[in-house]
Protein backbone atom coordinates (compact mmCIF):
# COMPACT_ATOMS: atom_id res chain seq x y z
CA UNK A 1 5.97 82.38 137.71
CA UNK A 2 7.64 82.30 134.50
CA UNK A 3 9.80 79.15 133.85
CA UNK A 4 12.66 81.20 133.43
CA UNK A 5 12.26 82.42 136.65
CA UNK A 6 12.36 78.55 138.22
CA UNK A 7 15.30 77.87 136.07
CA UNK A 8 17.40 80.77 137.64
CA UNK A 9 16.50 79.71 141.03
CA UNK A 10 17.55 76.39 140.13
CA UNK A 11 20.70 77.84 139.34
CA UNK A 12 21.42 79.34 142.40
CA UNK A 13 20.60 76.19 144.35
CA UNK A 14 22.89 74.44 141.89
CA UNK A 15 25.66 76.91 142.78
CA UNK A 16 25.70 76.18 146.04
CA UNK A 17 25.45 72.87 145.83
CA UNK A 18 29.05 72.67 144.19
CA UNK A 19 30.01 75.05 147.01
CA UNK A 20 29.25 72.31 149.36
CA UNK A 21 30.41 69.54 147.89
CA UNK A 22 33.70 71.33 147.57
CA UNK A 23 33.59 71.71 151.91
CA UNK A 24 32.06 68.27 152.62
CA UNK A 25 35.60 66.75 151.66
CA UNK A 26 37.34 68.58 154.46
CA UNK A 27 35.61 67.25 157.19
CA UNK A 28 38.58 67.62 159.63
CA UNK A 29 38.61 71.29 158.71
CA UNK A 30 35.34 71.46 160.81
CA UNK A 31 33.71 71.36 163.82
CA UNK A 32 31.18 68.04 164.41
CA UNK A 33 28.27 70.68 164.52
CA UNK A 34 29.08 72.80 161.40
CA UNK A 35 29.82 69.95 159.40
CA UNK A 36 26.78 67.98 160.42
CA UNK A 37 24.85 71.04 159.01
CA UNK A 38 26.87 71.00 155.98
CA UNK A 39 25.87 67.70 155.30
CA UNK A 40 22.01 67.79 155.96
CA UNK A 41 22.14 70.93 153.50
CA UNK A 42 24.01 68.77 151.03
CA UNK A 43 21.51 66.17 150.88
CA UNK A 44 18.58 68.83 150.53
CA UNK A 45 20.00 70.21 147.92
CA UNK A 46 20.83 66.81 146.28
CA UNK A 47 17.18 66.17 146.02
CA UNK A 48 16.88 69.89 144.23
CA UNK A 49 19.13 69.10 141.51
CA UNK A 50 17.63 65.75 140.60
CA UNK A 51 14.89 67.71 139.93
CA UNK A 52 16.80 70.09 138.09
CA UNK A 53 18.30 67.85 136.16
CA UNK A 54 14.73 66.36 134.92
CA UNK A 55 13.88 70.02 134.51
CA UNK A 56 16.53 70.11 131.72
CA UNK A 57 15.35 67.31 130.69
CA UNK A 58 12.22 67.66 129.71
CA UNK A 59 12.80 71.20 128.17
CA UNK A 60 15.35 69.56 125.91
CA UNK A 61 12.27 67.45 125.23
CA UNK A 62 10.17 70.55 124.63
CA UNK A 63 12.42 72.20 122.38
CA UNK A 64 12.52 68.95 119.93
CA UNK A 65 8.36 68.69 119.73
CA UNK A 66 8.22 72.28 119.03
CA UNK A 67 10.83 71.75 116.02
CA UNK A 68 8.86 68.83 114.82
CA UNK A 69 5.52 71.03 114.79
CA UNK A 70 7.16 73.59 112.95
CA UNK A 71 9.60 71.77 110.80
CA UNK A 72 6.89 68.46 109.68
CA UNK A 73 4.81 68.67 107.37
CA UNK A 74 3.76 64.91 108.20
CA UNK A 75 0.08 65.13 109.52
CA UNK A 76 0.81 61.95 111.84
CA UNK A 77 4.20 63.08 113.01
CA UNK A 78 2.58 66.46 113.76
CA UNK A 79 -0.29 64.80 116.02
CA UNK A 80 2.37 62.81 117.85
CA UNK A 81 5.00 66.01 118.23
CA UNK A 82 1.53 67.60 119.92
CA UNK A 83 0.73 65.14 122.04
CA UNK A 84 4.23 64.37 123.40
CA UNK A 85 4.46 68.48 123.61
CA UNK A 86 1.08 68.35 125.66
CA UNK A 87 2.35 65.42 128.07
CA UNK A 88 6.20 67.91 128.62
CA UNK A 89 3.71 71.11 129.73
CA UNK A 90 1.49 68.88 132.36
CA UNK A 91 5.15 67.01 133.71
CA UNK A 92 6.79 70.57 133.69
CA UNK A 93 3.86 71.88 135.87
CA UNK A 94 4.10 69.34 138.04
CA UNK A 95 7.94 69.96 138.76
CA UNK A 96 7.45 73.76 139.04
CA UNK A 97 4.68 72.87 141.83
CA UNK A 98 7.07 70.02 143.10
CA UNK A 99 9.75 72.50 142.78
CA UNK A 100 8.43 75.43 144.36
CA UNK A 101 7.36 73.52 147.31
CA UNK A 102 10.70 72.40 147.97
CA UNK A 103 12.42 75.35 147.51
CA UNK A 104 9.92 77.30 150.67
CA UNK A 105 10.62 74.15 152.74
CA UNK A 106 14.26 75.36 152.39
CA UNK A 107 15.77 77.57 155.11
CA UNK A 108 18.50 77.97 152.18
CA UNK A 109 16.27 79.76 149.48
CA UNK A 110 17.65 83.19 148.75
CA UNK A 111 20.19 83.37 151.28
CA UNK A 112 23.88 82.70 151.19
CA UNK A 113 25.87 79.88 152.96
CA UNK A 114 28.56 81.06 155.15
CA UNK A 115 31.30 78.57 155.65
CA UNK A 116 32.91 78.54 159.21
CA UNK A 117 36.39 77.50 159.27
CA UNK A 118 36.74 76.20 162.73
CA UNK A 119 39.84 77.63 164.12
CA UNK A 120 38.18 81.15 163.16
CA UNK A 121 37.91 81.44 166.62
CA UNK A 122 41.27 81.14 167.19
CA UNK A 123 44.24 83.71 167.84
CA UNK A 124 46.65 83.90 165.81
CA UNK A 125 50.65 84.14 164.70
CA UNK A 126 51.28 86.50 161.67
CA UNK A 127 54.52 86.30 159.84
CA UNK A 128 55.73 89.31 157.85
CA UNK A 129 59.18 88.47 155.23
CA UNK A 130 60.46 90.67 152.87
CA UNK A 131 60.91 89.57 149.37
CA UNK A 132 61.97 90.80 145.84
CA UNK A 133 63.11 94.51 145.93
CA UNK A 134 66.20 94.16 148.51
CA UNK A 135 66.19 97.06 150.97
CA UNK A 136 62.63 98.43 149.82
CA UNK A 137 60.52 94.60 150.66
CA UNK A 138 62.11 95.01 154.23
CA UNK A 139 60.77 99.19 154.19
CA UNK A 140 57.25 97.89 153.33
CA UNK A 141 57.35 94.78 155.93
CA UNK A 142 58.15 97.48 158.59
CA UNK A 143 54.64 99.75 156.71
CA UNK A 144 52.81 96.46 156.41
CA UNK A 145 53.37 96.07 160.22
CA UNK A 146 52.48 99.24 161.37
CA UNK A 147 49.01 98.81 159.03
CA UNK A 148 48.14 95.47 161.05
CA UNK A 149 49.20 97.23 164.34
CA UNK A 150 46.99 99.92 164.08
CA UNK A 151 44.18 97.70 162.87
CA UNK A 152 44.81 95.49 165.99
CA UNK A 153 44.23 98.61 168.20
CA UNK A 154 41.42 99.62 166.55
CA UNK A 155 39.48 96.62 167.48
CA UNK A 156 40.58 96.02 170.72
CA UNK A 157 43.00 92.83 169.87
CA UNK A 158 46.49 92.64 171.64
CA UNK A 159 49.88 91.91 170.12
CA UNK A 160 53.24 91.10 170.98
CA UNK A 161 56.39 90.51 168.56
CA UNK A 162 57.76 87.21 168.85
CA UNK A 163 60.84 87.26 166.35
CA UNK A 164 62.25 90.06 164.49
CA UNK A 165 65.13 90.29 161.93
CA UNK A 166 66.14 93.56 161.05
CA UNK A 167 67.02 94.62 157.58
CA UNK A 168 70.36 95.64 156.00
CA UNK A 169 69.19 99.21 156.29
CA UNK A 170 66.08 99.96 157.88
CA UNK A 171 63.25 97.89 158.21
CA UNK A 172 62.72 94.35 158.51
CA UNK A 173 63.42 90.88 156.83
CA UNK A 174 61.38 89.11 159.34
CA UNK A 175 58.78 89.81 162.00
CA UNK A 176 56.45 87.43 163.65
CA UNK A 177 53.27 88.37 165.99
CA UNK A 178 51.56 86.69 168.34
CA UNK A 179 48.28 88.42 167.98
CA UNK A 180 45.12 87.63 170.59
CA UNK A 181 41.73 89.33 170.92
CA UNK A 182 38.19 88.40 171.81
CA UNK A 183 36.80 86.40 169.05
CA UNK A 184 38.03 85.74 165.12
CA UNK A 185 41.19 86.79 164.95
CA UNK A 186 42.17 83.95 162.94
CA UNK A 187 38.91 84.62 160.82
CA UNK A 188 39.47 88.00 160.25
CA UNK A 189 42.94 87.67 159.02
CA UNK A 190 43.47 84.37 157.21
CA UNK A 191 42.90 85.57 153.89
CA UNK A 192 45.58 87.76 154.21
CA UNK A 193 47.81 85.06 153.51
CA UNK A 194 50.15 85.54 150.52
CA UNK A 195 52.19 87.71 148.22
CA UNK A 196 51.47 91.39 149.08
CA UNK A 197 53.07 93.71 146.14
CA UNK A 198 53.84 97.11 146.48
CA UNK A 199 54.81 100.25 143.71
CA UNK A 200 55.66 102.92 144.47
CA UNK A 201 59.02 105.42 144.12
CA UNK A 202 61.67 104.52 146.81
CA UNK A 203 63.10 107.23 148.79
CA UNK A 204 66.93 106.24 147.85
CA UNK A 205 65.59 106.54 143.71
CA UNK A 206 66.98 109.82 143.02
CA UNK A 207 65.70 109.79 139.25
CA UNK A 208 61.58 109.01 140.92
CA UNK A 209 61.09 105.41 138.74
CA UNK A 210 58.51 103.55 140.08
CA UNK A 211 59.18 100.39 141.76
CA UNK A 212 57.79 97.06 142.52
CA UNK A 213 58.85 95.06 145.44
CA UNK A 214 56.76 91.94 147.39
CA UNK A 215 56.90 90.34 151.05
CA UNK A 216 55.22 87.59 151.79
CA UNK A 217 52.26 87.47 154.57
CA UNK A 218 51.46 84.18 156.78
CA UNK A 219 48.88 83.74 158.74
CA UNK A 220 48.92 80.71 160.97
CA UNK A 221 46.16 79.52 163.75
CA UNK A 222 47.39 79.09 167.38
CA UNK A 223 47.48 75.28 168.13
CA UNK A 224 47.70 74.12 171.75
CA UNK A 225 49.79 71.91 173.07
CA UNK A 226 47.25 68.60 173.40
CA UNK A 227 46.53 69.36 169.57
CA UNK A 228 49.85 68.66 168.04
CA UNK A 229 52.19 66.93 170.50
CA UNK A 230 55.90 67.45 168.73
CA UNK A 231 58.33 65.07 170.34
CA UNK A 232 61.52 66.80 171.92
CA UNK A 233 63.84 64.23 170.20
CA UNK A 234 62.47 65.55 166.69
CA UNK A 235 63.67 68.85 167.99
CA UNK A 236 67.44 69.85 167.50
CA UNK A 237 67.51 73.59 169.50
CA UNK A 238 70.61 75.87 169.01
CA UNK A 239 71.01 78.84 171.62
CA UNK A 240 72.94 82.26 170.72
CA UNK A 241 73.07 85.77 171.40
CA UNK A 242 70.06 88.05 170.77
CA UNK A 243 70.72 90.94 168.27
CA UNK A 244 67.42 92.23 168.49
CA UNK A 245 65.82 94.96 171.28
CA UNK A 246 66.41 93.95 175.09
CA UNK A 247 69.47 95.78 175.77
CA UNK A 248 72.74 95.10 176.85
CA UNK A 249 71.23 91.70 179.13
CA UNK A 250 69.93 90.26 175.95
CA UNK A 251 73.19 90.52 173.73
CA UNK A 252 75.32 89.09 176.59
CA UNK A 253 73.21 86.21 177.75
CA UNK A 254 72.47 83.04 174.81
CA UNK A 255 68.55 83.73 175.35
CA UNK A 256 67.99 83.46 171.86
CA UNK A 257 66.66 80.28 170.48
CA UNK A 258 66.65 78.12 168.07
CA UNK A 259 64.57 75.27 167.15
CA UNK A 260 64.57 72.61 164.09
CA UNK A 261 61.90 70.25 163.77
CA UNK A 262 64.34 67.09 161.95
CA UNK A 263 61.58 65.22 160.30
CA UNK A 264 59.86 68.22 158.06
CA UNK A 265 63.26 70.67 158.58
CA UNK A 266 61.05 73.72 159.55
CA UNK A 267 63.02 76.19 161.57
CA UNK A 268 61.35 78.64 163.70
CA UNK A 269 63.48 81.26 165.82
CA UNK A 270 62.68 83.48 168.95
CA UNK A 271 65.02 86.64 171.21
CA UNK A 272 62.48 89.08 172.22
CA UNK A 273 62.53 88.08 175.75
CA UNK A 274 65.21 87.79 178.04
CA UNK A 275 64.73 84.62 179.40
CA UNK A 276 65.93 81.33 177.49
CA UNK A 277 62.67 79.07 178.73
CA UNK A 278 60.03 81.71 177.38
CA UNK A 279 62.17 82.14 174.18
CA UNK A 280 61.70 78.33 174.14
CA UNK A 281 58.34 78.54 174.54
CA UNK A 282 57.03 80.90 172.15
CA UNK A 283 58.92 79.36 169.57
CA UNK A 284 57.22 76.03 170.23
CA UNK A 285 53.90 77.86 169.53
CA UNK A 286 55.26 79.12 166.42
CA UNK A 287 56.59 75.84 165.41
CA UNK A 288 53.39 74.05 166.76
CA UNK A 289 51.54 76.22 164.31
CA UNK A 290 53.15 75.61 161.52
CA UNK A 291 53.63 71.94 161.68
CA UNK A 292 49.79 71.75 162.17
CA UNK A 293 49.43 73.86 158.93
CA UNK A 294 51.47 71.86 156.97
CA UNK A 295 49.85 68.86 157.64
CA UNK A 296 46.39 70.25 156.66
CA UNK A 297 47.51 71.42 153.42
CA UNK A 298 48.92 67.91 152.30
CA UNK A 299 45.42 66.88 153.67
CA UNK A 300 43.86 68.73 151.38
CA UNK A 301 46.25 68.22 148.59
CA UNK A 302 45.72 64.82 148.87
CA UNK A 303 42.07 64.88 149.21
CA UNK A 304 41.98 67.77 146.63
CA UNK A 305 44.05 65.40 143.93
CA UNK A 306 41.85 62.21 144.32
CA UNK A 307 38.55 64.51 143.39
CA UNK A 308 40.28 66.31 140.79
CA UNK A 309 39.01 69.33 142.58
CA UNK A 310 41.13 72.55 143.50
CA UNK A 311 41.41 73.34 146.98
CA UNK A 312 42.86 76.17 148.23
CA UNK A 313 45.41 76.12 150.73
CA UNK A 314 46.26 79.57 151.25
CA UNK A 315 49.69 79.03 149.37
CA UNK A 316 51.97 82.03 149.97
CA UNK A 317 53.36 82.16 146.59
CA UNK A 318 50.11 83.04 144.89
CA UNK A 319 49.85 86.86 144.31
CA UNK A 320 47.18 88.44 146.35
CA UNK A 321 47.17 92.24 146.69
CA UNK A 322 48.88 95.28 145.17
CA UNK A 323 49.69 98.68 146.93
CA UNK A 324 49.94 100.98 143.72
CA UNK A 325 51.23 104.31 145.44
CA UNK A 326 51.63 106.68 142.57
CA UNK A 327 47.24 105.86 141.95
CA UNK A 328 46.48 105.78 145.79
CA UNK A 329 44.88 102.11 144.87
CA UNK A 330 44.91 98.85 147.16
CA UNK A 331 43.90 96.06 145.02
CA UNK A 332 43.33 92.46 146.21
CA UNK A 333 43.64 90.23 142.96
CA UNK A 334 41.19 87.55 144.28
CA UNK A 335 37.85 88.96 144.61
CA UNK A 336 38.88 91.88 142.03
CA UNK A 337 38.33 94.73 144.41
CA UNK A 338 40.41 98.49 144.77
CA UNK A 339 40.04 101.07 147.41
CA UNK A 340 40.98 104.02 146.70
CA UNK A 341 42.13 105.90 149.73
CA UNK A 342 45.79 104.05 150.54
CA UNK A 343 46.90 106.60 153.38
CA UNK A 344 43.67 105.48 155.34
CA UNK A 345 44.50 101.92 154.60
CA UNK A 346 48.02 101.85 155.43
CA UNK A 347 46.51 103.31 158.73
CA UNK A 348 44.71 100.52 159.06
CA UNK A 349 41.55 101.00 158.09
CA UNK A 350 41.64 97.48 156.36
CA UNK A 351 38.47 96.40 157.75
CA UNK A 352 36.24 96.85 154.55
CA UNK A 353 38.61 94.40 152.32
CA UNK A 354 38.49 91.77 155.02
CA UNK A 355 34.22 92.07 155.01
CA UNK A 356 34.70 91.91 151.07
CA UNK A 357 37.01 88.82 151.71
CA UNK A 358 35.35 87.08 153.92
CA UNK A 359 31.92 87.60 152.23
CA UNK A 360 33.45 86.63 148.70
CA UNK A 361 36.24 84.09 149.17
CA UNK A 362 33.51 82.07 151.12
CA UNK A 363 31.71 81.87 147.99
CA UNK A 364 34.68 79.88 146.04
């Protein structure tokens, strides 16, 4: 095969080389297994771009004989340019065959790496806020909800709604879920984590300008209770009346609750059921949950900071998707992608940009 043929495979071994080095710094992110497997592939590929790098190397090396044979005029220089350019072809042949070799040895060659977080298994707690654009953010939380709902019963997943704040008009400033289904839920939707923007013309704009308004999305793994043990003195919990659904039993009875972790001053708060203890108990899940993610994004801060590399923690201030009404266009900013058929997404037919996602982000 041609050399530059070699060089572009080398490439893509080279590629995902970096992509492993960037995982093999997380190893608490992983499961024993998966990680083990990261590692042997790590070391394979090590040995690949050593011999890449020699590749390089000696084509460097190739390129300045070549100029000296065309360039000098010197008989002597010329006979040594030749026989330095003769000893580069014989050691480039030899790492092609070398190379070649390795790369069919490889059950990596041509195919791409998919890396498993390991609480992709997991269920999972989605948190819907509204953000800039007042009344309108808490309208699309309430259309963002009903897209994931639908989704959920699509595939088959359950959900219940842990928290919700209602908005000043209609709509929401706050809903949590407690969603649970057979297998990846937390896979599925963890990249949908972050700013979701929408445009469109409000019903209460009278003159039809077009507006833009964001809520924020969080998606959080269920943790168990042996996983992150929170001690009840770190816990200040505050009762009150429900203002939510439940009916008259609920607004009379201080089932609400209230919980404040003291040492990292997260809040979490649950009144969709009527008794006090399960209040209590879903919002130590929630709170669970989000202690636990906290923790392994300063992790991977720190980690992230001491390589100098950039590793993404899902932060929910970053920008990730736009719902452009007036066009009929989803687009998620991060893998550059549009769909353009936004009634059947906002019915839930999201399943094509998580594949995309999933398939892409797993790439960075």
């Amino acid at each position: 095969m041609k050399k530059t043929s070699l060089k572009e495979k080398f490439e893509v071994f080279e590629k995902e080389f970096y992509k492993i080095s960037k995982y093999i710094i997380q190893p608490n992110k992983y499961e024993k297994i998966e990680y083990k497997r990261l590692l042997k592939k790590y070391k394979e590929l090590e040995n690949i771009i050593d011999i890449y790098d020699k590749y390089k190397e000696k084509l460097s090396s190739l390129h300045e004989a070549d100029f000296f044979l065309k360039k000098d005029y010197d008989p002597e220089m010329r006979k040594i340019a030749f026989l330095e350019k003769k000893k580069i072809l014989e050691d480039l042949s030899s790492i092609e065959k070398r190379s070649y070799h390795l790369f069919n040895s490889l059950s990596l060659i041509e195919k791409e790496i998919t890396i498993k977080d390991d609480h992709d298994n997991r269920n999972a707690i989605v948190e819907l806020r509204s953000g800039t654009g007042g009344n309108e953010a808490c309208l699309f939380v309430e259309d963002i909800l009903r897209m994931y709902t639908m989704y959920f019963k699509q595939i088959g997943w359950k959900y219940k709604i842990i928290h919700a704040q209602k908005g000043g008009i209609k709509g929401y400033k706050e809903i949590i879920l407690d969603v649970k289904g057979d297998k990846e839920v937390y896979g599925n939707l963890k990249f949908e984590s972050g700013v979701h923007r929408v445009q469109r013309v409000p019903k209460t704009e009278s003159q039809g300008r077009i507006h833009t308004s964001a809520i924020t999305v969080a998606v959080l793994p269920e943790i168990k209770d042996v996983e992150m043990k929170i001690s009840l003195s770190d816990i200040k919990k505050d009762t009150f009346r429900a203002s939510g659904s439940g009916g008259q039993h609920v607004n009379k009875t201080e089932s609400a609750v209230r919980l404040t972790h003291i040492p990292s001053k997260i809040t979490v708060e649950c009144q969709e059921e009527r008794s006090q203890h399960k209040n209590f108990e879903k919002a130590m899940n929630i709170l669970r949950s989000r202690i636990y993610q906290k923790e392994i994004e300063k992790k991977l801060q720190k980690r992230s900071t001491q390589r100098k590399i950039l590793v993404s923690t899902g932060d929910r201030s970053v920008k990730i998707r736009t719902y452009n009404y007036p066009k009929g266009r989803i687009t998620d900013h991060r893998i550059h992608k549009s769909i353009y058929n936004l009634e059947g997404f906002m019915n839930g037919n999201i399943q094509e940009m998580i594949n995309s996602l999933k398939k892409l982000m797993s790439k960075n």
